[in-house]
PDB file of N, CA and C in Angstrom:
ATOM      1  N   UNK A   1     123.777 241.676  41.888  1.00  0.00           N
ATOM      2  CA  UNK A   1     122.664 241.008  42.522  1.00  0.00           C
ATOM      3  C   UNK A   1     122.011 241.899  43.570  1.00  0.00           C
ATOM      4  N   UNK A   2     122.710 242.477  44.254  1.00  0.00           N
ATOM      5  CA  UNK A   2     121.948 243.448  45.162  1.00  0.00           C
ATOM      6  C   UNK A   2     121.429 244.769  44.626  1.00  0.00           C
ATOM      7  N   UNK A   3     121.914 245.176  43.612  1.00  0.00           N
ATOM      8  CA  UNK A   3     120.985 246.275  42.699  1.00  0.00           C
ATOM      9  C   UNK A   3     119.591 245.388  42.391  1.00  0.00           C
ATOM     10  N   UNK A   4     119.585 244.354  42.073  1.00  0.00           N
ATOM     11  CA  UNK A   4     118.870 243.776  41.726  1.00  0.00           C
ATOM     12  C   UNK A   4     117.622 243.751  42.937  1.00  0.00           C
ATOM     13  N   UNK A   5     118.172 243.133  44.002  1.00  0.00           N
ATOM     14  CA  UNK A   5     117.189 243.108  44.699  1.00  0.00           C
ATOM     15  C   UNK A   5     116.728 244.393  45.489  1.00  0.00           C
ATOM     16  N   UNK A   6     117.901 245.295  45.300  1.00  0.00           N
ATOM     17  CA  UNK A   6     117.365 246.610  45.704  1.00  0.00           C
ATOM     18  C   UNK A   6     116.165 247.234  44.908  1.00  0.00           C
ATOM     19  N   UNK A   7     115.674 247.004  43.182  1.00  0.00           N
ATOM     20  CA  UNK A   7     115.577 247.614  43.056  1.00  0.00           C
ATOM     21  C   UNK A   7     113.929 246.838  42.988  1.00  0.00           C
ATOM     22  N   UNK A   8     114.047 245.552  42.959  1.00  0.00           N
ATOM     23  CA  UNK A   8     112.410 244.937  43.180  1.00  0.00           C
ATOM     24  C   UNK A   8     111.869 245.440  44.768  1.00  0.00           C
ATOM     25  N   UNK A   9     112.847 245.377  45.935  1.00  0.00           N
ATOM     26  CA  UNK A   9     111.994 246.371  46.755  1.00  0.00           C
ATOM     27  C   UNK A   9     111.342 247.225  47.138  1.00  0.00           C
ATOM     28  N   UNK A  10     111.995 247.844  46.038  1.00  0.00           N
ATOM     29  CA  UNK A  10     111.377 249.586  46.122  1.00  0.00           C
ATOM     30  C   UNK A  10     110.610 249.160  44.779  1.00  0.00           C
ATOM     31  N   UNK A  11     110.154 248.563  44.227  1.00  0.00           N
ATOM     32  CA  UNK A  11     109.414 248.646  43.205  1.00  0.00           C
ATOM     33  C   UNK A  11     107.722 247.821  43.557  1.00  0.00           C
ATOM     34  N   UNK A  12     108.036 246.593  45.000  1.00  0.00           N
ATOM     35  CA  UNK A  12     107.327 246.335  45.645  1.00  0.00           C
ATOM     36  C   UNK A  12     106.682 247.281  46.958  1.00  0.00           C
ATOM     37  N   UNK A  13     107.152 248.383  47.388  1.00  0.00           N
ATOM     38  CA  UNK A  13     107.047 249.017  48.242  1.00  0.00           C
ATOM     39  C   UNK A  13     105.998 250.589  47.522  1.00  0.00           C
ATOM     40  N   UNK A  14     106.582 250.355  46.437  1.00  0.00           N
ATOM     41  CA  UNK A  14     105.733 251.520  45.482  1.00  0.00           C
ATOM     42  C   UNK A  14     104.764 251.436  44.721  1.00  0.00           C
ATOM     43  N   UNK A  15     104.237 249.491  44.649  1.00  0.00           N
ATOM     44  CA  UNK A  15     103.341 249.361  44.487  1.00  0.00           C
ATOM     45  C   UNK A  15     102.026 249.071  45.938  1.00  0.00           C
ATOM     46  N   UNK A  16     102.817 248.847  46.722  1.00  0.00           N
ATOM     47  CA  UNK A  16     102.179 248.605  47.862  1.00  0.00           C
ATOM     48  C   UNK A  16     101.801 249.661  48.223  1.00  0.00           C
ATOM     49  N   UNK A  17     102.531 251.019  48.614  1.00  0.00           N
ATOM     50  CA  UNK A  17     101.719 252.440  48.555  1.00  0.00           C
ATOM     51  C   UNK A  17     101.056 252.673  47.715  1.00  0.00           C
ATOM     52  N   UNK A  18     101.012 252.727  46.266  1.00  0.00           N
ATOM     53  CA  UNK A  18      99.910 252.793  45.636  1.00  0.00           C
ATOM     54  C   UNK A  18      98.718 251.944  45.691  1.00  0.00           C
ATOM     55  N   UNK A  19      98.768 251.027  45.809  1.00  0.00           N
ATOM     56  CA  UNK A  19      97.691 250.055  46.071  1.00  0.00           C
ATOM     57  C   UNK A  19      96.895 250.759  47.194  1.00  0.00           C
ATOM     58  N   UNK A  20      97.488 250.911  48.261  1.00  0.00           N
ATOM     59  CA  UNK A  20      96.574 251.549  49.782  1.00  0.00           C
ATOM     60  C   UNK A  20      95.625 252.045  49.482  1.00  0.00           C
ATOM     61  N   UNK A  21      95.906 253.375  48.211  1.00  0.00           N
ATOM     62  CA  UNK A  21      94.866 254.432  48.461  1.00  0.00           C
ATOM     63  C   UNK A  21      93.791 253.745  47.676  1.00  0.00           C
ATOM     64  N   UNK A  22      93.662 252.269  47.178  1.00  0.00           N
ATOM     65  CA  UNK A  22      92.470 251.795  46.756  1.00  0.00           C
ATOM     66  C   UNK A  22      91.289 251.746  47.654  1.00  0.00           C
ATOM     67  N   UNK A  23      91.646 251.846  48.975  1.00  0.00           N
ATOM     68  CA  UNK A  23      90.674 251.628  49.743  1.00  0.00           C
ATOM     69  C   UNK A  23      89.046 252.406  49.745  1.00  0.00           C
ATOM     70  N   UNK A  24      89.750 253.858  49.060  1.00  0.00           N
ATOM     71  CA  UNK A  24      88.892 254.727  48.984  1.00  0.00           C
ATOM     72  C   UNK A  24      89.074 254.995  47.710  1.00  0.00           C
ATOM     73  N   UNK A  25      87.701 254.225  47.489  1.00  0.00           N
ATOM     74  CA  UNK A  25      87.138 253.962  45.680  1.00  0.00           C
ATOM     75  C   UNK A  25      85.939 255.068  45.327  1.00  0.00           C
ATOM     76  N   UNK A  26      85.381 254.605  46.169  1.00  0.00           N
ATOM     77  CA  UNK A  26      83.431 255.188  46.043  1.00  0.00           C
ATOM     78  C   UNK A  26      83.673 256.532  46.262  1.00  0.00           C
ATOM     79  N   UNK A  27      84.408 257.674  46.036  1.00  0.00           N
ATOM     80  CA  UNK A  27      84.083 259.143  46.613  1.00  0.00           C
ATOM     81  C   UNK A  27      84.202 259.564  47.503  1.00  0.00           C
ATOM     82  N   UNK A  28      84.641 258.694  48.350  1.00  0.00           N
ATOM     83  CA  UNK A  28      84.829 259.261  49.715  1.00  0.00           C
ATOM     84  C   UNK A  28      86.412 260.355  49.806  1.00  0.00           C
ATOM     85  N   UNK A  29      86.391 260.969  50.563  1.00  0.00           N
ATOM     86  CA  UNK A  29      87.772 261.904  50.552  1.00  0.00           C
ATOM     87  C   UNK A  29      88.997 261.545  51.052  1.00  0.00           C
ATOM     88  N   UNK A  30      88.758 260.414  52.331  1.00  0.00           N
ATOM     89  CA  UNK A  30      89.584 260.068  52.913  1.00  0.00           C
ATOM     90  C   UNK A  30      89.487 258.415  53.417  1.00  0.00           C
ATOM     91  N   UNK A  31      89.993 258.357  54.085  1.00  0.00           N
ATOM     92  CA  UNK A  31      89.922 256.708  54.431  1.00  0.00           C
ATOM     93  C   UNK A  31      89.020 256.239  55.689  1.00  0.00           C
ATOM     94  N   UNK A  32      89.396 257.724  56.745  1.00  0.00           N
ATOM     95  CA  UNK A  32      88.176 258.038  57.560  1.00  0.00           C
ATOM     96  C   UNK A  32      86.625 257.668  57.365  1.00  0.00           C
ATOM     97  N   UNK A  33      86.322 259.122  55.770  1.00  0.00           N
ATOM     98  CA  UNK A  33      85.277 258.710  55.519  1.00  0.00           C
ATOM     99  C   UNK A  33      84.320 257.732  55.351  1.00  0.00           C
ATOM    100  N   UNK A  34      85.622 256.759  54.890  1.00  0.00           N
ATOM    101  CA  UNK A  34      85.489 255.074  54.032  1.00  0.00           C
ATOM    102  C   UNK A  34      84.771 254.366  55.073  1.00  0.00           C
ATOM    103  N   UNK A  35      85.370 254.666  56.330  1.00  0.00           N
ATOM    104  CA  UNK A  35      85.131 254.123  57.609  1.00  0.00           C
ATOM    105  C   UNK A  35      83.540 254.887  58.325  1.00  0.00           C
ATOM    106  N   UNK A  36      83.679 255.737  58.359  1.00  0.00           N
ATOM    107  CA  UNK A  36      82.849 256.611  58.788  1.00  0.00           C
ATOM    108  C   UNK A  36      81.693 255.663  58.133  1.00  0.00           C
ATOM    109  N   UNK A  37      81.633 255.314  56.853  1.00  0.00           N
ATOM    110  CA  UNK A  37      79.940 255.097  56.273  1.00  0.00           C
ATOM    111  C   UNK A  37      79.705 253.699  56.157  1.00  0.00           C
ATOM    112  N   UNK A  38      81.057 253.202  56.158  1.00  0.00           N
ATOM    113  CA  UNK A  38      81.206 251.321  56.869  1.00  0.00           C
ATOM    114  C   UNK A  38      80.029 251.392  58.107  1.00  0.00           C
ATOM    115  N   UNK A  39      80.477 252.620  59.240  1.00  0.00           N
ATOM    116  CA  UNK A  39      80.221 252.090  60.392  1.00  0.00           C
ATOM    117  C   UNK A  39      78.651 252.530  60.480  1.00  0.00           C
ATOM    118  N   UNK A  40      78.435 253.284  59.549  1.00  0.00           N
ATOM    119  CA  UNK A  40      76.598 254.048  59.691  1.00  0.00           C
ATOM    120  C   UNK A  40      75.956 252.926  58.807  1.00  0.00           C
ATOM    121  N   UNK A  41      76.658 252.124  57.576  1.00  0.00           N
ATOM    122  CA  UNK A  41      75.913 250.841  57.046  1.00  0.00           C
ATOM    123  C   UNK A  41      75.753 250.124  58.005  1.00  0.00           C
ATOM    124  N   UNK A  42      76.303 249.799  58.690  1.00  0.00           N
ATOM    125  CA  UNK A  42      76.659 248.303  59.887  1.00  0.00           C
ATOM    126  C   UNK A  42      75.909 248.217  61.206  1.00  0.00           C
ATOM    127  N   UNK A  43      75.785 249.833  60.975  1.00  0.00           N
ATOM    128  CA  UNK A  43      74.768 249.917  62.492  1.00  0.00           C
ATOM    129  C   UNK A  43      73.434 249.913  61.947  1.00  0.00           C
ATOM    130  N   UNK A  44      73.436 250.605  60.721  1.00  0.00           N
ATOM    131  CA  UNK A  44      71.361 250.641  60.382  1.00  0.00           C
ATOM    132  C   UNK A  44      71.256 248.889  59.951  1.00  0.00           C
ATOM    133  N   UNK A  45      72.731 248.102  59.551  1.00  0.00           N
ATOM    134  CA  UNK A  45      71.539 246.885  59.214  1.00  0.00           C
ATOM    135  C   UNK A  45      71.775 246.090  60.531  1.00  0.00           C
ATOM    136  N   UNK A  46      72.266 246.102  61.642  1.00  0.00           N
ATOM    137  CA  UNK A  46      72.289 245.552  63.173  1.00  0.00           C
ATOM    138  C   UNK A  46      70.613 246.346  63.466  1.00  0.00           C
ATOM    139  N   UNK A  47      70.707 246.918  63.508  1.00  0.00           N
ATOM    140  CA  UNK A  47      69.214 248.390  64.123  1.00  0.00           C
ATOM    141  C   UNK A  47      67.897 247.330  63.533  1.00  0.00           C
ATOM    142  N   UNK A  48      67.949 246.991  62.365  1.00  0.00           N
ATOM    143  CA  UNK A  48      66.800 246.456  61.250  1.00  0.00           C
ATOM    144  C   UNK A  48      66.955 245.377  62.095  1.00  0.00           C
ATOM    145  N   UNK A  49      68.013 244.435  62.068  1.00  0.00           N
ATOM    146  CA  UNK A  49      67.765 242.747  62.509  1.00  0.00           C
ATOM    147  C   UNK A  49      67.536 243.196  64.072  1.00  0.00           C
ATOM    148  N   UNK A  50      67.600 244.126  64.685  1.00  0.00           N
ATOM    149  CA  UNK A  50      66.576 243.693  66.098  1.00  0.00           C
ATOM    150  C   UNK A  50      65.395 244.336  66.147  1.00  0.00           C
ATOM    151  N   UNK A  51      65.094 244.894  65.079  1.00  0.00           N
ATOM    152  CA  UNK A  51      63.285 245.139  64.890  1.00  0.00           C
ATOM    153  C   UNK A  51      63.001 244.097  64.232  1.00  0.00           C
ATOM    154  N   UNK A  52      61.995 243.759  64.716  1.00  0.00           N
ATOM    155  CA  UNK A  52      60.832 243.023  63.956  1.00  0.00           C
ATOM    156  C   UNK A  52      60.016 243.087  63.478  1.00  0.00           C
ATOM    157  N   UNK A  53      59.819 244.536  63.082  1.00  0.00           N
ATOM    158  CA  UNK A  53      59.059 245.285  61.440  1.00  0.00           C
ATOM    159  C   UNK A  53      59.554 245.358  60.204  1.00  0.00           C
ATOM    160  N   UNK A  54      61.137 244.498  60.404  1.00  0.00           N
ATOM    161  CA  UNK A  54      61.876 245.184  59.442  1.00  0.00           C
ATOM    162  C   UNK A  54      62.358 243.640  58.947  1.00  0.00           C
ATOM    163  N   UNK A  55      62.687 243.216  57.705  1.00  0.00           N
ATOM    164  CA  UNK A  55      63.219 241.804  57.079  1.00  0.00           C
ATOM    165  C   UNK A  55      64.662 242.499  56.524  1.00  0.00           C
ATOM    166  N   UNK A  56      65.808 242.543  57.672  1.00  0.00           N
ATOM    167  CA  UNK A  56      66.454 243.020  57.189  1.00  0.00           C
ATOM    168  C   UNK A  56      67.614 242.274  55.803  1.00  0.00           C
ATOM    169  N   UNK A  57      66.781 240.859  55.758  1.00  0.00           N
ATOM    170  CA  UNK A  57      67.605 240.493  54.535  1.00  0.00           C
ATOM    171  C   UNK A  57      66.618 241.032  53.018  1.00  0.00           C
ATOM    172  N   UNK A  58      65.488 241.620  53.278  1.00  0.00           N
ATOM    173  CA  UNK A  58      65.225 242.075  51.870  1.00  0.00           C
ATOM    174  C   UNK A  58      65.268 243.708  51.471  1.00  0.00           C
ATOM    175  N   UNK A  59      66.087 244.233  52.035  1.00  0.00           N
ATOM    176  CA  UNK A  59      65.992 245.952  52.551  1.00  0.00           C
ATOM    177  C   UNK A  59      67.785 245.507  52.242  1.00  0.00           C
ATOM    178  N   UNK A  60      68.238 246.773  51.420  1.00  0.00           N
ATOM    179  CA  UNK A  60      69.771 246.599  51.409  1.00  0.00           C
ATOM    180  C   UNK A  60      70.337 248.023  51.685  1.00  0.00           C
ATOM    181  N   UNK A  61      71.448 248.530  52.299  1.00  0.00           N
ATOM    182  CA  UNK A  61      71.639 250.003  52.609  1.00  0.00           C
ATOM    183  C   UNK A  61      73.044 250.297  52.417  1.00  0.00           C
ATOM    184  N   UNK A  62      73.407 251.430  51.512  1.00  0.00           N
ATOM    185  CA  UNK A  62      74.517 251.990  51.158  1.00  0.00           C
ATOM    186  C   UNK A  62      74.604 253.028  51.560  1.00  0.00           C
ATOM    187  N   UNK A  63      75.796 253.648  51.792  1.00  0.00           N
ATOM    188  CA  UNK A  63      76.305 254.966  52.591  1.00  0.00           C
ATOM    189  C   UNK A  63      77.564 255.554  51.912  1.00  0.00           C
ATOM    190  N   UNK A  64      77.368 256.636  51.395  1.00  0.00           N
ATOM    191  CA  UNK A  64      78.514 257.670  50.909  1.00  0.00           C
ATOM    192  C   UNK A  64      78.217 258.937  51.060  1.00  0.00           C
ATOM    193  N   UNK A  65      79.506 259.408  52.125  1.00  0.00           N
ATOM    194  CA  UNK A  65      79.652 260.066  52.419  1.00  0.00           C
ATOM    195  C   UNK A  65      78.639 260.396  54.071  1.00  0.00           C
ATOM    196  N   UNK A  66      77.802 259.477  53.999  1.00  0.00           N
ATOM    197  CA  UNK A  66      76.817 260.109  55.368  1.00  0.00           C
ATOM    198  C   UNK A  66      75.113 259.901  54.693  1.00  0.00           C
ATOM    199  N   UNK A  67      75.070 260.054  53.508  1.00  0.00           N
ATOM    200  CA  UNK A  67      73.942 259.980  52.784  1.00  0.00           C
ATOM    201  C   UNK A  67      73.455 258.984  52.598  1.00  0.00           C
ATOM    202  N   UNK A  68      72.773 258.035  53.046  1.00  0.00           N
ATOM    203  CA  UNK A  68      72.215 256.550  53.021  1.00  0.00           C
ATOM    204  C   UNK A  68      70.997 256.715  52.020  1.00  0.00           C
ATOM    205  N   UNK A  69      71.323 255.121  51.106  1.00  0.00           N
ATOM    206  CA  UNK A  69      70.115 254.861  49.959  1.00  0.00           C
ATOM    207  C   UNK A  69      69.754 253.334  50.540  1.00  0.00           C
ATOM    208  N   UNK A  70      68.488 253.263  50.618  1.00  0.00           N
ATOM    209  CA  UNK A  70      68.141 252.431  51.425  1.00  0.00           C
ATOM    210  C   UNK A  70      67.188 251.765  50.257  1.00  0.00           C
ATOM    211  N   UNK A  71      67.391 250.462  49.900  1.00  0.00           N
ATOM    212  CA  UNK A  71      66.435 249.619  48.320  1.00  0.00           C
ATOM    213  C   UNK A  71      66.109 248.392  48.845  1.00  0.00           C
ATOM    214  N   UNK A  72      65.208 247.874  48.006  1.00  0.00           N
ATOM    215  CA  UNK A  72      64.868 246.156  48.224  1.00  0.00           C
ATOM    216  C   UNK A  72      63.651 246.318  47.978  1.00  0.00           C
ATOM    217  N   UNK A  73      62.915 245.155  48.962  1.00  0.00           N
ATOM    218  CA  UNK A  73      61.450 245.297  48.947  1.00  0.00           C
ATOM    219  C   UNK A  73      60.939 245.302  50.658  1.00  0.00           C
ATOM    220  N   UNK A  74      59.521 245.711  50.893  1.00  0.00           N
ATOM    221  CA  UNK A  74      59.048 245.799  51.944  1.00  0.00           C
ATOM    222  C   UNK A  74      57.955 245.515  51.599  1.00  0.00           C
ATOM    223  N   UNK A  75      57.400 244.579  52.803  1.00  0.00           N
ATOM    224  CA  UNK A  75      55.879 243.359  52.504  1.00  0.00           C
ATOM    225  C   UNK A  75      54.408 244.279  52.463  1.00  0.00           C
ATOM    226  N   UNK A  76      54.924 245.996  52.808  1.00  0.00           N
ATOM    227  CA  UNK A  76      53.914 246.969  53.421  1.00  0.00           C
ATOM    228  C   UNK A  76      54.679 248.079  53.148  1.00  0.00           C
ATOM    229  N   UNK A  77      53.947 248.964  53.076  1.00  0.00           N
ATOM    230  CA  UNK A  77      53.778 250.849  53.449  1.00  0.00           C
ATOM    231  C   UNK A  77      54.618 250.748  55.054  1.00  0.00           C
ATOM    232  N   UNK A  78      54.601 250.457  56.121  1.00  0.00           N
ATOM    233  CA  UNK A  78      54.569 250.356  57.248  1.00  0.00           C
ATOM    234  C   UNK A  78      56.122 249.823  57.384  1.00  0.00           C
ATOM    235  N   UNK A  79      56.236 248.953  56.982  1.00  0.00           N
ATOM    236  CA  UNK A  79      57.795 248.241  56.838  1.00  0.00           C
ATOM    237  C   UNK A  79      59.296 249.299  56.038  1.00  0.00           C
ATOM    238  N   UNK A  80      58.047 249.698  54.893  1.00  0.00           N
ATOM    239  CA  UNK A  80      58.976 250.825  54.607  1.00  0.00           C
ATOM    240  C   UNK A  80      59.584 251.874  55.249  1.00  0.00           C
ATOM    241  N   UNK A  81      58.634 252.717  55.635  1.00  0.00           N
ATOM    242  CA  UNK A  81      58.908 253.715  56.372  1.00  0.00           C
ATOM    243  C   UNK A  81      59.405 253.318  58.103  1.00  0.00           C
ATOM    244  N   UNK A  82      59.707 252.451  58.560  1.00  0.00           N
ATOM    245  CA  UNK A  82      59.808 252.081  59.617  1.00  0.00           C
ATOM    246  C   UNK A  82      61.876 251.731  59.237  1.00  0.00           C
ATOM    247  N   UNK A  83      62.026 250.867  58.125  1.00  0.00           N
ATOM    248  CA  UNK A  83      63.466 251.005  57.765  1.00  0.00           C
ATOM    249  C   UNK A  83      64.006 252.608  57.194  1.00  0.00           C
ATOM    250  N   UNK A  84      63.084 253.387  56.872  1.00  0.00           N
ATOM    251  CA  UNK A  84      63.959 254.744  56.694  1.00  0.00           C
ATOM    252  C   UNK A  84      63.638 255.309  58.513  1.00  0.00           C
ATOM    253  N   UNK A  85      62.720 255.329  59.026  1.00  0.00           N
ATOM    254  CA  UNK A  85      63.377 255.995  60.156  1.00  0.00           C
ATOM    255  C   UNK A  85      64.750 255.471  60.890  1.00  0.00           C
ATOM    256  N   UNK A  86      64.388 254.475  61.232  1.00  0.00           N
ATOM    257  CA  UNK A  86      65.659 253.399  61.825  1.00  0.00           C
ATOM    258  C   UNK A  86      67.136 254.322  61.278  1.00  0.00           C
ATOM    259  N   UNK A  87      67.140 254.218  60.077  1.00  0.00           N
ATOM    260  CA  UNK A  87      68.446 254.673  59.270  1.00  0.00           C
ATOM    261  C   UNK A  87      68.478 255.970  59.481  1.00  0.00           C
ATOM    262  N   UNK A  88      67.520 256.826  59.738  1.00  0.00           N
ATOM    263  CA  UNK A  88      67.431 258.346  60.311  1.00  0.00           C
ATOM    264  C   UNK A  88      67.786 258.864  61.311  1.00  0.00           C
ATOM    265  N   UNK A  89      67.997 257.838  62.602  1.00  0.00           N
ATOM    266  CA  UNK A  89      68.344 257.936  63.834  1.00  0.00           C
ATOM    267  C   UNK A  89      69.267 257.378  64.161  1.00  0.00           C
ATOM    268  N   UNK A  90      70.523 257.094  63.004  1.00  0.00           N
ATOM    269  CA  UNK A  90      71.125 256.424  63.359  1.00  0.00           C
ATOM    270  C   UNK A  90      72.672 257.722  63.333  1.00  0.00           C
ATOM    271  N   UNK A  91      73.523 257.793  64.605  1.00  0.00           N
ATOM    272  CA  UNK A  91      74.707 259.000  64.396  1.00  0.00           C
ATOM    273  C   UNK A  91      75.626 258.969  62.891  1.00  0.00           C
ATOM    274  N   UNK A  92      75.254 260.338  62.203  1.00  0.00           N
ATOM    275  CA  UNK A  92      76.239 260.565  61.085  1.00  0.00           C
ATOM    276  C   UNK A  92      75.795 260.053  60.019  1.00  0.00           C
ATOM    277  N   UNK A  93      74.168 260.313  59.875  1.00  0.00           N
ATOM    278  CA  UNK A  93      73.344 260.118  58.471  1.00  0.00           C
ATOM    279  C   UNK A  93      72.712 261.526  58.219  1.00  0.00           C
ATOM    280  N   UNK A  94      73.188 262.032  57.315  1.00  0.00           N
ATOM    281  CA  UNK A  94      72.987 263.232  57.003  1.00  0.00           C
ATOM    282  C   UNK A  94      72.248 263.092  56.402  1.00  0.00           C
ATOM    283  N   UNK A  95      71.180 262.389  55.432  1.00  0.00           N
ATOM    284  CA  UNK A  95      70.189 262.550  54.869  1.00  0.00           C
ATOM    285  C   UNK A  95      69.768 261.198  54.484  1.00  0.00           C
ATOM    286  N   UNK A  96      68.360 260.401  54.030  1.00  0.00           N
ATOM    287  CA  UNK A  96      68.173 259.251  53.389  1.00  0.00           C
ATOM    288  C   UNK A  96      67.125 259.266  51.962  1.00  0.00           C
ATOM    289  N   UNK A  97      68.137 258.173  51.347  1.00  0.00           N
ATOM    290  CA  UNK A  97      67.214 258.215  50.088  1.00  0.00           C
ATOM    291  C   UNK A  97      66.530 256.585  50.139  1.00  0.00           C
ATOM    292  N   UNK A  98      64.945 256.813  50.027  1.00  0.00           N
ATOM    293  CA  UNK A  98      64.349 255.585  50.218  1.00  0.00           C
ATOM    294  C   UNK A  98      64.019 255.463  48.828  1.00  0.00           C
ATOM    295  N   UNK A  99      64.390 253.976  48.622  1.00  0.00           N
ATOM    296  CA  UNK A  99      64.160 253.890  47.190  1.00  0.00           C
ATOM    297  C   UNK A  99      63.393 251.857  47.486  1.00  0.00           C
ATOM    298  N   UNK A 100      63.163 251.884  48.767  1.00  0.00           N
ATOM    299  CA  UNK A 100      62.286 250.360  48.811  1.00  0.00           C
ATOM    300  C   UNK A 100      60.833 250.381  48.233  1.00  0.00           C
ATOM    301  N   UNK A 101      60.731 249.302  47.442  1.00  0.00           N
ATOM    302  CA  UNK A 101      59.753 249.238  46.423  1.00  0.00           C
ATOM    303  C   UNK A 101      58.371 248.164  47.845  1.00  0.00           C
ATOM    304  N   UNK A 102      57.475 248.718  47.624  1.00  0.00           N
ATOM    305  CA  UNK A 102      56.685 247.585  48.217  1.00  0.00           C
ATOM    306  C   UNK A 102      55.892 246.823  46.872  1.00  0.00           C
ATOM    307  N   UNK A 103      56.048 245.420  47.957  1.00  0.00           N
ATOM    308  CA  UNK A 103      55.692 244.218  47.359  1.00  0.00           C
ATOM    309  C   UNK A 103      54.271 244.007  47.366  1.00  0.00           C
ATOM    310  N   UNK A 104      53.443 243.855  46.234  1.00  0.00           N
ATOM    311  CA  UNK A 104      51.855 243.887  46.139  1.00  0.00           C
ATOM    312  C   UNK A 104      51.582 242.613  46.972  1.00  0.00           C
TER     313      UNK A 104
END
């Protein structure tokens, strides 16, 4: 009985370490990174909801690695480019890809 339960421990413990490194799915290198582009998403869509040029529920923004793709729609020319600067000035965006469509 105790082989027994010795050996579901370590068989729970070795799936539980393997499981961890799910965290970092998307390309990122490390778990850091994972974090790192959590925290540059979280701040450009906080940044959007206290402008009021910006509808930050129709504008959506992803981050890997530092590289932000920024999609949705914008009511204007003006709205657009006003959510890629925002995301431009924000620490540890190494580059942005605007891909918001404006709405006729």
């Amino acid at each position: 009985m105790n082989i027994r339960t010795s050996l579901v421990a370590a068989m729970t413990a070795i799936a539980l370490l393997t499981a961890s490194g799910c965290a970092v799915t998307r390309g990122q290198s490390t778990v850091g990174a994972y974090v790192d582009d959590a925290t540059i998403t979280t701040q450009i869509k906080s940044r959007w909801i206290e402008n009021k040029e910006v509808d930050a529920a129709s504008i959506h923004v992803e981050t890997l690695n530092g590289t932000v793709l920024i999609s949705g729609f914008a009511k204007n020319a003006t709205e657009k480019m006003t959510a890629e600067s925002i995301a431009r000035k924000v620490n540890g965006v190494r580059s942005v890809r605007n891909e918001i469509a404006v709405r006729p």
